[in-house]
PDB file of N, CA and C in Angstrom:
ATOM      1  N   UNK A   1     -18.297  15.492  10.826  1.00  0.00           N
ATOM      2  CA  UNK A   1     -17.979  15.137  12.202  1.00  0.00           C
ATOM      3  C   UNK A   1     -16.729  15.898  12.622  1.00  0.00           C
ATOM      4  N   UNK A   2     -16.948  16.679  14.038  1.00  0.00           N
ATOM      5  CA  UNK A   2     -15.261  17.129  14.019  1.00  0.00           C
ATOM      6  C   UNK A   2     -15.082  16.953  15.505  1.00  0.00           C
ATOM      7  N   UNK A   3     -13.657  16.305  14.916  1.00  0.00           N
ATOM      8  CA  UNK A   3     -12.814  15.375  16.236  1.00  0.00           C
ATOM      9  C   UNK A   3     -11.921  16.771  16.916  1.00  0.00           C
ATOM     10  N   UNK A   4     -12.610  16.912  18.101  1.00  0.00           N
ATOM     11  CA  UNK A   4     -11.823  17.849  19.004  1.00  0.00           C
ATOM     12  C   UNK A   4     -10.834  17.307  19.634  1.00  0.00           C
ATOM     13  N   UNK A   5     -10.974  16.016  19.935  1.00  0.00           N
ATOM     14  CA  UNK A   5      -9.777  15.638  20.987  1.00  0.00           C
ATOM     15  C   UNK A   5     -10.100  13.999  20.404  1.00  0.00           C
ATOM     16  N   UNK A   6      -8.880  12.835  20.504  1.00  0.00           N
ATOM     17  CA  UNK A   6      -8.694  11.620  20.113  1.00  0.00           C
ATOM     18  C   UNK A   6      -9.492  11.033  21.209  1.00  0.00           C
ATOM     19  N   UNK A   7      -8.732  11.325  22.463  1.00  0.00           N
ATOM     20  CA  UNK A   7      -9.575  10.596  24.128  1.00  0.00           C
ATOM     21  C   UNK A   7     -11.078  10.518  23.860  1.00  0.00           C
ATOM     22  N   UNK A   8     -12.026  11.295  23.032  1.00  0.00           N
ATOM     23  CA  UNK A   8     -13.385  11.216  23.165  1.00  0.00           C
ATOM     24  C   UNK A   8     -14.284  10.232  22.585  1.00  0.00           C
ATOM     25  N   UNK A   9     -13.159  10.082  21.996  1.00  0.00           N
ATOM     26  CA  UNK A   9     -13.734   9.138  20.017  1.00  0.00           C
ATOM     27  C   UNK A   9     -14.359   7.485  20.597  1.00  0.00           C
ATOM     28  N   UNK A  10     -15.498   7.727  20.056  1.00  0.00           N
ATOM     29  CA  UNK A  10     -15.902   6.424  20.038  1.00  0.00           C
ATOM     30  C   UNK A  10     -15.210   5.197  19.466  1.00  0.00           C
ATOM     31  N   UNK A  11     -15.749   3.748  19.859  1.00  0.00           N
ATOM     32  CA  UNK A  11     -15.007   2.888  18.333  1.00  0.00           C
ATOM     33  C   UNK A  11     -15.387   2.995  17.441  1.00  0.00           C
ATOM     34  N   UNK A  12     -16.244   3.095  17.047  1.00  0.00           N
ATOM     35  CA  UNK A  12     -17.318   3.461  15.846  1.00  0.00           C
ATOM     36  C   UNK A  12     -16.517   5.437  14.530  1.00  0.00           C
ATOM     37  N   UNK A  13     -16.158   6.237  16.101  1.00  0.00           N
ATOM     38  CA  UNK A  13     -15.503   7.113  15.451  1.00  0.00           C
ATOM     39  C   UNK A  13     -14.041   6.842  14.933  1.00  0.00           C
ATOM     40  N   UNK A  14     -13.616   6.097  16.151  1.00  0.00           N
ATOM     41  CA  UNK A  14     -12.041   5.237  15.829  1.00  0.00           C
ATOM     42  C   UNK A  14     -11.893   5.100  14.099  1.00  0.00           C
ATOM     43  N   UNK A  15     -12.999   3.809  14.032  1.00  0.00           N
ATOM     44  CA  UNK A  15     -12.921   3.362  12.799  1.00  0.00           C
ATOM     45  C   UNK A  15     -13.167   4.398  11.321  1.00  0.00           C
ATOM     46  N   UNK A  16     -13.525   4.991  12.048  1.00  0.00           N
ATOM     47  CA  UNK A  16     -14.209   6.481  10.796  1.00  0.00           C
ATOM     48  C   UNK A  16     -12.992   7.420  10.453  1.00  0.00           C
ATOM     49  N   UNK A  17     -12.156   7.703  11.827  1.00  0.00           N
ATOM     50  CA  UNK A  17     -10.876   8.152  11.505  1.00  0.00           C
ATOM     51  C   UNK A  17      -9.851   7.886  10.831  1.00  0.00           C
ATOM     52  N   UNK A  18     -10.113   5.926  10.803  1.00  0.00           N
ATOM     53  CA  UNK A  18      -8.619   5.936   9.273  1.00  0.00           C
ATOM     54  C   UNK A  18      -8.380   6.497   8.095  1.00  0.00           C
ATOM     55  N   UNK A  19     -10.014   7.131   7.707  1.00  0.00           N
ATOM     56  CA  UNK A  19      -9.792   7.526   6.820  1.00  0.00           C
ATOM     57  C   UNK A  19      -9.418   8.744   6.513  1.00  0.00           C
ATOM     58  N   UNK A  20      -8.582   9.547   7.820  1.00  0.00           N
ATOM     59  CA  UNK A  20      -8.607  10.527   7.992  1.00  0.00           C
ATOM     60  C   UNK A  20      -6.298  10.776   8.566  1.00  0.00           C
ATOM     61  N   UNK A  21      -5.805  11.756   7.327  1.00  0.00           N
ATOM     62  CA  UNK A  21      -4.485  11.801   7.389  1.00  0.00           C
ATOM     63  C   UNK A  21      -4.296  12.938   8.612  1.00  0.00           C
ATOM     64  N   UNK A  22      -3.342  12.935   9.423  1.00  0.00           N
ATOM     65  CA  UNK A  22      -2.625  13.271  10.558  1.00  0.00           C
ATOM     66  C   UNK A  22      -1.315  13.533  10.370  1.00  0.00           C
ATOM     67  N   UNK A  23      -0.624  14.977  10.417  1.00  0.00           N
ATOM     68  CA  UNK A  23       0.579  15.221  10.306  1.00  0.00           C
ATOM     69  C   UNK A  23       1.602  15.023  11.847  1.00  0.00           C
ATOM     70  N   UNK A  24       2.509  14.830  12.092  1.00  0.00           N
ATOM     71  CA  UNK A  24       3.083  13.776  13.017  1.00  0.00           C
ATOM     72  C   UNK A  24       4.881  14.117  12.935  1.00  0.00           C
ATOM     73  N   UNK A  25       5.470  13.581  13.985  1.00  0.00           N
ATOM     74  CA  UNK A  25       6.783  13.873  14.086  1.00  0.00           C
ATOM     75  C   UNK A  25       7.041  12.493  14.882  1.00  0.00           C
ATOM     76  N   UNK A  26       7.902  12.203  14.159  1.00  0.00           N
ATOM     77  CA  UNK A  26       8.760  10.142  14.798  1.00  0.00           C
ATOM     78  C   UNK A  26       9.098  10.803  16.375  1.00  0.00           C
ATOM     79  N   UNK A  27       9.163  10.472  17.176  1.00  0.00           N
ATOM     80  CA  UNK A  27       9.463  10.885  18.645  1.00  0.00           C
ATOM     81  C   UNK A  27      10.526   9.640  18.955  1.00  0.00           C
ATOM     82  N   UNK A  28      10.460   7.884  18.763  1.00  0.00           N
ATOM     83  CA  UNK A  28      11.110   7.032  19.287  1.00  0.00           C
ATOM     84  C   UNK A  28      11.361   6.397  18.127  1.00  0.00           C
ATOM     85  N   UNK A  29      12.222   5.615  17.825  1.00  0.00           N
ATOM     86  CA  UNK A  29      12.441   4.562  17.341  1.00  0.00           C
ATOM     87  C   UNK A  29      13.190   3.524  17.357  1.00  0.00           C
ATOM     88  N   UNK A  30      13.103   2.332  17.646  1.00  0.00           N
ATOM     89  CA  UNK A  30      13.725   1.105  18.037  1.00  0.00           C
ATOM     90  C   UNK A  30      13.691   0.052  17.205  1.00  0.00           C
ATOM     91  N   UNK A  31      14.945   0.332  15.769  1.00  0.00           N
ATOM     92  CA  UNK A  31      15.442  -0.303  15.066  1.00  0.00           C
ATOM     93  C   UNK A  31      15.501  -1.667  15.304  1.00  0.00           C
ATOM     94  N   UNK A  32      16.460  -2.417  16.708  1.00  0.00           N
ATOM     95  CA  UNK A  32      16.140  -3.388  16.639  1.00  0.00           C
ATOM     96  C   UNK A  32      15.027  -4.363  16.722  1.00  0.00           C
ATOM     97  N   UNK A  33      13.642  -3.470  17.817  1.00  0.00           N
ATOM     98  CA  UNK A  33      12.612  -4.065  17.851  1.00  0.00           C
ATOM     99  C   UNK A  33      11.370  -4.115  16.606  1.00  0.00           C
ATOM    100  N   UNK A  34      12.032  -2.966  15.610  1.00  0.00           N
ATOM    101  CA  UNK A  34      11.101  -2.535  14.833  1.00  0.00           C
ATOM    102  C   UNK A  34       9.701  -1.343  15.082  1.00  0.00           C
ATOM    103  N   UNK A  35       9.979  -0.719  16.058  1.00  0.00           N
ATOM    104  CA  UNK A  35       8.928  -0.333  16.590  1.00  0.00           C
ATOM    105  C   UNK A  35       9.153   0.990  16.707  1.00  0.00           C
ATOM    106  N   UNK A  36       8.178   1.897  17.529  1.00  0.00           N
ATOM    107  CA  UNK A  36       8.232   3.524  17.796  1.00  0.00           C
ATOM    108  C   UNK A  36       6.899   3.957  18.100  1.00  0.00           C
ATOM    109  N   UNK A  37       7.465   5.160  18.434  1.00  0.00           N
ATOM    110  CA  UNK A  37       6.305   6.319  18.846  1.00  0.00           C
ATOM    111  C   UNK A  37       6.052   7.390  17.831  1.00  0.00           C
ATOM    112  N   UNK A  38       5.532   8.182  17.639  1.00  0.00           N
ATOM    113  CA  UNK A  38       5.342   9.690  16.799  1.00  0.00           C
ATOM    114  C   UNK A  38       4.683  10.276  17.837  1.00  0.00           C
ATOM    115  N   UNK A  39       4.480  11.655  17.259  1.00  0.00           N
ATOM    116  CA  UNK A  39       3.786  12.959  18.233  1.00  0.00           C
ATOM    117  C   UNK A  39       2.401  12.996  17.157  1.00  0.00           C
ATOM    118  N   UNK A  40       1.484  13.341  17.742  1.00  0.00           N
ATOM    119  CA  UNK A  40       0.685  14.092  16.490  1.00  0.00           C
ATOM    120  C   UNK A  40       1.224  15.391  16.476  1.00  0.00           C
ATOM    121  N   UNK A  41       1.069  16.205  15.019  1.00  0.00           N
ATOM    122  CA  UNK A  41       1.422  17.496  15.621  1.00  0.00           C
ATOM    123  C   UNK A  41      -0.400  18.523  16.209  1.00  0.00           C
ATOM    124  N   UNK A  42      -0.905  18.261  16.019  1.00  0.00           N
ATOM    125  CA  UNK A  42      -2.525  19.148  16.351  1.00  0.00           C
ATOM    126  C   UNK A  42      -2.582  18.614  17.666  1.00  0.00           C
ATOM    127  N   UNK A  43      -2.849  16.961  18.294  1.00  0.00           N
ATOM    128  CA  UNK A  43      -3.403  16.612  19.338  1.00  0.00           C
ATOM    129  C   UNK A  43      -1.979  16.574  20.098  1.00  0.00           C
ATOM    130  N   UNK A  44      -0.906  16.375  19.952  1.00  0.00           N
ATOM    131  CA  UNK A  44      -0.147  16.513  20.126  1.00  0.00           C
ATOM    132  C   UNK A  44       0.288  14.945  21.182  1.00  0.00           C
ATOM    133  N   UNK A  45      -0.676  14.095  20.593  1.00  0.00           N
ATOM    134  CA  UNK A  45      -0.473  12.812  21.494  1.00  0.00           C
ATOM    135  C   UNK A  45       0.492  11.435  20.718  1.00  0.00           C
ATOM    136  N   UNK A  46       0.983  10.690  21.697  1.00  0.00           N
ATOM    137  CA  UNK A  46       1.949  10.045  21.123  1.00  0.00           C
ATOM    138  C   UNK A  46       1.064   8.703  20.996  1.00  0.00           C
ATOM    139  N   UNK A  47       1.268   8.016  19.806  1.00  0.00           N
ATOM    140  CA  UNK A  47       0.781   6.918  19.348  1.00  0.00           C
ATOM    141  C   UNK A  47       2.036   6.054  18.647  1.00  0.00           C
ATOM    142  N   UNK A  48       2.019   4.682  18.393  1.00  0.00           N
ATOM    143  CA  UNK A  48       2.485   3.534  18.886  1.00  0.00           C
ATOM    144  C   UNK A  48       2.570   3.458  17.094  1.00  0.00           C
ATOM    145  N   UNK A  49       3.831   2.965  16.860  1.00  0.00           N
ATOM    146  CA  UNK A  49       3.697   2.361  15.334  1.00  0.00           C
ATOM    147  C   UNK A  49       5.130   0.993  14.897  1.00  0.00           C
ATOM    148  N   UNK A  50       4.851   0.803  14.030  1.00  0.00           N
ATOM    149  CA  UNK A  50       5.397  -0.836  13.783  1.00  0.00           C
ATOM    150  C   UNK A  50       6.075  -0.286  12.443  1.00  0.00           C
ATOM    151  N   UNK A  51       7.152  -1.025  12.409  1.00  0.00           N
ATOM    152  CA  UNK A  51       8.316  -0.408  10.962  1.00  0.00           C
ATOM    153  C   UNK A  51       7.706  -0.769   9.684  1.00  0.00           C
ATOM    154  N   UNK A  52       6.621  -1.728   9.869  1.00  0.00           N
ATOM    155  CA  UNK A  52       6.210  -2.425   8.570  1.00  0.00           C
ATOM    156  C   UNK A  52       4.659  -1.553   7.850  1.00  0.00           C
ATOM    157  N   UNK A  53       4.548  -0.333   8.419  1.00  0.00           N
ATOM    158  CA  UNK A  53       3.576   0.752   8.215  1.00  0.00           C
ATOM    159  C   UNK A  53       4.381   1.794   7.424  1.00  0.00           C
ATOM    160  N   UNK A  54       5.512   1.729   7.183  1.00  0.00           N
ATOM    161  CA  UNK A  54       6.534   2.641   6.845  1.00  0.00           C
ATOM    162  C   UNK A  54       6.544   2.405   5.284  1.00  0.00           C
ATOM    163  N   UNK A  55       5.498   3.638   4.741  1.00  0.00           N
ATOM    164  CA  UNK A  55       5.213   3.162   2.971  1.00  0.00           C
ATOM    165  C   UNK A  55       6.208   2.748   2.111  1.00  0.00           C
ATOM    166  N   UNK A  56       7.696   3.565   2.444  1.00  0.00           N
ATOM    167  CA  UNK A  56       8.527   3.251   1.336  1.00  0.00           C
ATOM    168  C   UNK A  56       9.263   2.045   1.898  1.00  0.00           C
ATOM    169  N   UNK A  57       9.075   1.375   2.349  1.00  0.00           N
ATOM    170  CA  UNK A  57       9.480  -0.183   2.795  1.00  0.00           C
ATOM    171  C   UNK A  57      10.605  -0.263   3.280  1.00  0.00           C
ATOM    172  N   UNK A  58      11.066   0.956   4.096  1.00  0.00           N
ATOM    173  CA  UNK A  58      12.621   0.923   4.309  1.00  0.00           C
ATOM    174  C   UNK A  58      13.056   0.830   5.569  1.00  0.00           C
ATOM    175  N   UNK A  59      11.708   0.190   6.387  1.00  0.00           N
ATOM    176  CA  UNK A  59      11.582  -0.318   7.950  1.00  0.00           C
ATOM    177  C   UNK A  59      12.708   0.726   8.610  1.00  0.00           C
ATOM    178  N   UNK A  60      12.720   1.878   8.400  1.00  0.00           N
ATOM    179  CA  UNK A  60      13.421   2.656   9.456  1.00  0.00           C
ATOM    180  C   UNK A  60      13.735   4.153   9.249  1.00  0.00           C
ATOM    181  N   UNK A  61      13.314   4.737  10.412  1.00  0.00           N
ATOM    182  CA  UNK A  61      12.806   5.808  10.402  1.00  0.00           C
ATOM    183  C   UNK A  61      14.069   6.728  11.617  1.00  0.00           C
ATOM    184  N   UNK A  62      14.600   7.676  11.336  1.00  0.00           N
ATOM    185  CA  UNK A  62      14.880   8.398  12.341  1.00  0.00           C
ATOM    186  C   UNK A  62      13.622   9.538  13.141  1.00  0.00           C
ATOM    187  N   UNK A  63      14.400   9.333  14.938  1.00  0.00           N
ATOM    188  CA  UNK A  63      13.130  10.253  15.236  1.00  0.00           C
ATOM    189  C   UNK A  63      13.804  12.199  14.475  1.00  0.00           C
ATOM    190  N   UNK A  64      12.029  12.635  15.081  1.00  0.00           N
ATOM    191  CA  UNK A  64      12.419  14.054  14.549  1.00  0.00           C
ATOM    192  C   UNK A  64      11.967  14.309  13.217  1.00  0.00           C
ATOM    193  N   UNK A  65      11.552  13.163  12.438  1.00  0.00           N
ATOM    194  CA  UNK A  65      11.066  13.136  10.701  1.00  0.00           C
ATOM    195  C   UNK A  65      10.121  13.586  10.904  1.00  0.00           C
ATOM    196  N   UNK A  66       9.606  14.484  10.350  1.00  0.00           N
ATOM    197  CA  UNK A  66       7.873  14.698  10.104  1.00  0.00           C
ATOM    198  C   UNK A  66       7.439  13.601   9.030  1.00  0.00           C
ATOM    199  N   UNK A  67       5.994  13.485   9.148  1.00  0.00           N
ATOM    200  CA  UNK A  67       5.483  12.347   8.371  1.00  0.00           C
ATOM    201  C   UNK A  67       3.976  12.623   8.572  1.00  0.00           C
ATOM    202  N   UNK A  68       3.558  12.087   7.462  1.00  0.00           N
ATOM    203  CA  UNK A  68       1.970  12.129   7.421  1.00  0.00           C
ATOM    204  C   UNK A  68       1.540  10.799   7.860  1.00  0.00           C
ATOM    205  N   UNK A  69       0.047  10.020   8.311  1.00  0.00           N
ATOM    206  CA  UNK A  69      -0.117   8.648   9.099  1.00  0.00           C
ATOM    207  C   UNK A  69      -1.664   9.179   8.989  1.00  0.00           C
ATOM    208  N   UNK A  70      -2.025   7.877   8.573  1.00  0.00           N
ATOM    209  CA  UNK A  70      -3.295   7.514   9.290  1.00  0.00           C
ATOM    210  C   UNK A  70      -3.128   6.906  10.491  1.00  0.00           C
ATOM    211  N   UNK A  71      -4.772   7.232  11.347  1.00  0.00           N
ATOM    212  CA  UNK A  71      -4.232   7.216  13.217  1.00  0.00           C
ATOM    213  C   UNK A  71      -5.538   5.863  12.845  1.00  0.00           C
ATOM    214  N   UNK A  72      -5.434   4.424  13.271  1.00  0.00           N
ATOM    215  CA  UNK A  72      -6.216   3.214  13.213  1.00  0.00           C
ATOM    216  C   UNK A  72      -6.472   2.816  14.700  1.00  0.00           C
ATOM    217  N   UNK A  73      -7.701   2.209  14.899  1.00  0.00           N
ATOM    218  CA  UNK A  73      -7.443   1.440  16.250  1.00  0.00           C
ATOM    219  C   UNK A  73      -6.777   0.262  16.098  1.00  0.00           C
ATOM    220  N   UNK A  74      -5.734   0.025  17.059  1.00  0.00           N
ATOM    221  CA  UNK A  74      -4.947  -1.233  16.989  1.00  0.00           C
ATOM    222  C   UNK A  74      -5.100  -2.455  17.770  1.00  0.00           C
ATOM    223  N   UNK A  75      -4.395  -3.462  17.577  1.00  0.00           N
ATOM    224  CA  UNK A  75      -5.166  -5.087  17.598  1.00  0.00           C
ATOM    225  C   UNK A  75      -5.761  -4.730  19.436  1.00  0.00           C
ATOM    226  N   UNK A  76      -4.423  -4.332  19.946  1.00  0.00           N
ATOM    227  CA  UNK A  76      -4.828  -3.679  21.826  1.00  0.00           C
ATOM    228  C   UNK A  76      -6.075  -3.004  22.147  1.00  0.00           C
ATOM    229  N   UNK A  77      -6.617  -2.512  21.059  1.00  0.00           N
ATOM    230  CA  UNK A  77      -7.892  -1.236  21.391  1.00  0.00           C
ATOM    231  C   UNK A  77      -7.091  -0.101  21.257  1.00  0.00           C
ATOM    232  N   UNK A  78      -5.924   0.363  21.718  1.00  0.00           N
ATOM    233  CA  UNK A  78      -5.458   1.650  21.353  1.00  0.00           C
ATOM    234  C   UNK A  78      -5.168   1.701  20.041  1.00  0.00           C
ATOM    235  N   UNK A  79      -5.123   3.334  19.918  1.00  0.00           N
ATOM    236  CA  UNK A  79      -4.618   4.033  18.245  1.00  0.00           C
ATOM    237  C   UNK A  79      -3.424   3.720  17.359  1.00  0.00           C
ATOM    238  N   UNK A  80      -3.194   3.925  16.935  1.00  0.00           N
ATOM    239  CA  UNK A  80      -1.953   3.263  16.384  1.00  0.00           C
ATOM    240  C   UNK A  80      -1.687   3.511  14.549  1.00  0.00           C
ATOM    241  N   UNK A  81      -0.002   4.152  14.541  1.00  0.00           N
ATOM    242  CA  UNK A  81      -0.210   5.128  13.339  1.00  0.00           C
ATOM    243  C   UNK A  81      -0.101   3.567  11.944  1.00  0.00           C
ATOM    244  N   UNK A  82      -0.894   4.358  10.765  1.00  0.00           N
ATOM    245  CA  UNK A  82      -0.656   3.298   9.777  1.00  0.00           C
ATOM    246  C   UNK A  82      -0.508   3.832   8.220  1.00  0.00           C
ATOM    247  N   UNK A  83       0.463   3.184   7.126  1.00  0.00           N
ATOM    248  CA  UNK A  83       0.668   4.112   6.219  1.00  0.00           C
ATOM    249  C   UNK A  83       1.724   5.560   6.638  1.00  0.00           C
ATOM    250  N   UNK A  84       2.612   5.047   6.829  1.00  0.00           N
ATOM    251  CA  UNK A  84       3.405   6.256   7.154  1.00  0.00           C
ATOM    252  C   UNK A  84       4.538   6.405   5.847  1.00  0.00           C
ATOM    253  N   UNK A  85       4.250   8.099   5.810  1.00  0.00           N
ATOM    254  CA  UNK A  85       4.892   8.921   4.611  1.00  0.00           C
ATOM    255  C   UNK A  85       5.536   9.765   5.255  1.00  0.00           C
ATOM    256  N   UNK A  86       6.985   9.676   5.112  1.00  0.00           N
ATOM    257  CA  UNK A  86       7.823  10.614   5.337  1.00  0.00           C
ATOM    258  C   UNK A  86       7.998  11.813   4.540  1.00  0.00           C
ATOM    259  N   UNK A  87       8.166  12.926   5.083  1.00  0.00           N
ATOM    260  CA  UNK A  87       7.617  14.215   3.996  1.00  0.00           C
ATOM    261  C   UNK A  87       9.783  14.331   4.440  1.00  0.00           C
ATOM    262  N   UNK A  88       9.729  14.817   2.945  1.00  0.00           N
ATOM    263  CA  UNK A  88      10.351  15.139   2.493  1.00  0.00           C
ATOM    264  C   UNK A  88      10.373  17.014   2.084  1.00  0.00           C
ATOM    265  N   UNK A  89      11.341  17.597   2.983  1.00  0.00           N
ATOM    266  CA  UNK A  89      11.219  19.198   3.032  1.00  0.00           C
ATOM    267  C   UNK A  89      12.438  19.704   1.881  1.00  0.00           C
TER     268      UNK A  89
END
């Protein structure tokens, strides 16, 4: 199956995509709320993520990190990153 663009994806493809890693750059992050944005870097779209997806358990992320993520549909219906690995350069 090849995903040209995220906007097209069925739910059915949604769900087919977790299993699928996405390289990414932190864009927001809001320590106190726990929360943030990333970029993809290919689609280049910003998706929604929660501090408690953050593999090494260290609920906090500066923006600007590159990181690898699975892209999930989230509880809203939108995408939403999960399993996030901060790459280390």
């Amino acid at each position: 199956m090849d995903f040209q663009s995220l906007d097209m994806l069925s739910v059915s493809d949604m769900a087919l995509l977790a299993s699928f890693v996405v390289a990414a750059k932190v864009d927001t992050f809001d320590e106190a709320g726990g929360f943030g944005y990333l970029i993809t870097e290919k689609e280049e779209r910003r998706v929604f993520f929660h501090c408690t997806q953050i593999a090494d358990k260290s609920r906090n992320i500066e923006p600007g990190q590159r990181v690898y993520v699975q892209i999930v549909p989230g509880k809203s219906g939108d995408l939403e990153a999960s399993h996030i690995v901060k790459l280390v350069l």
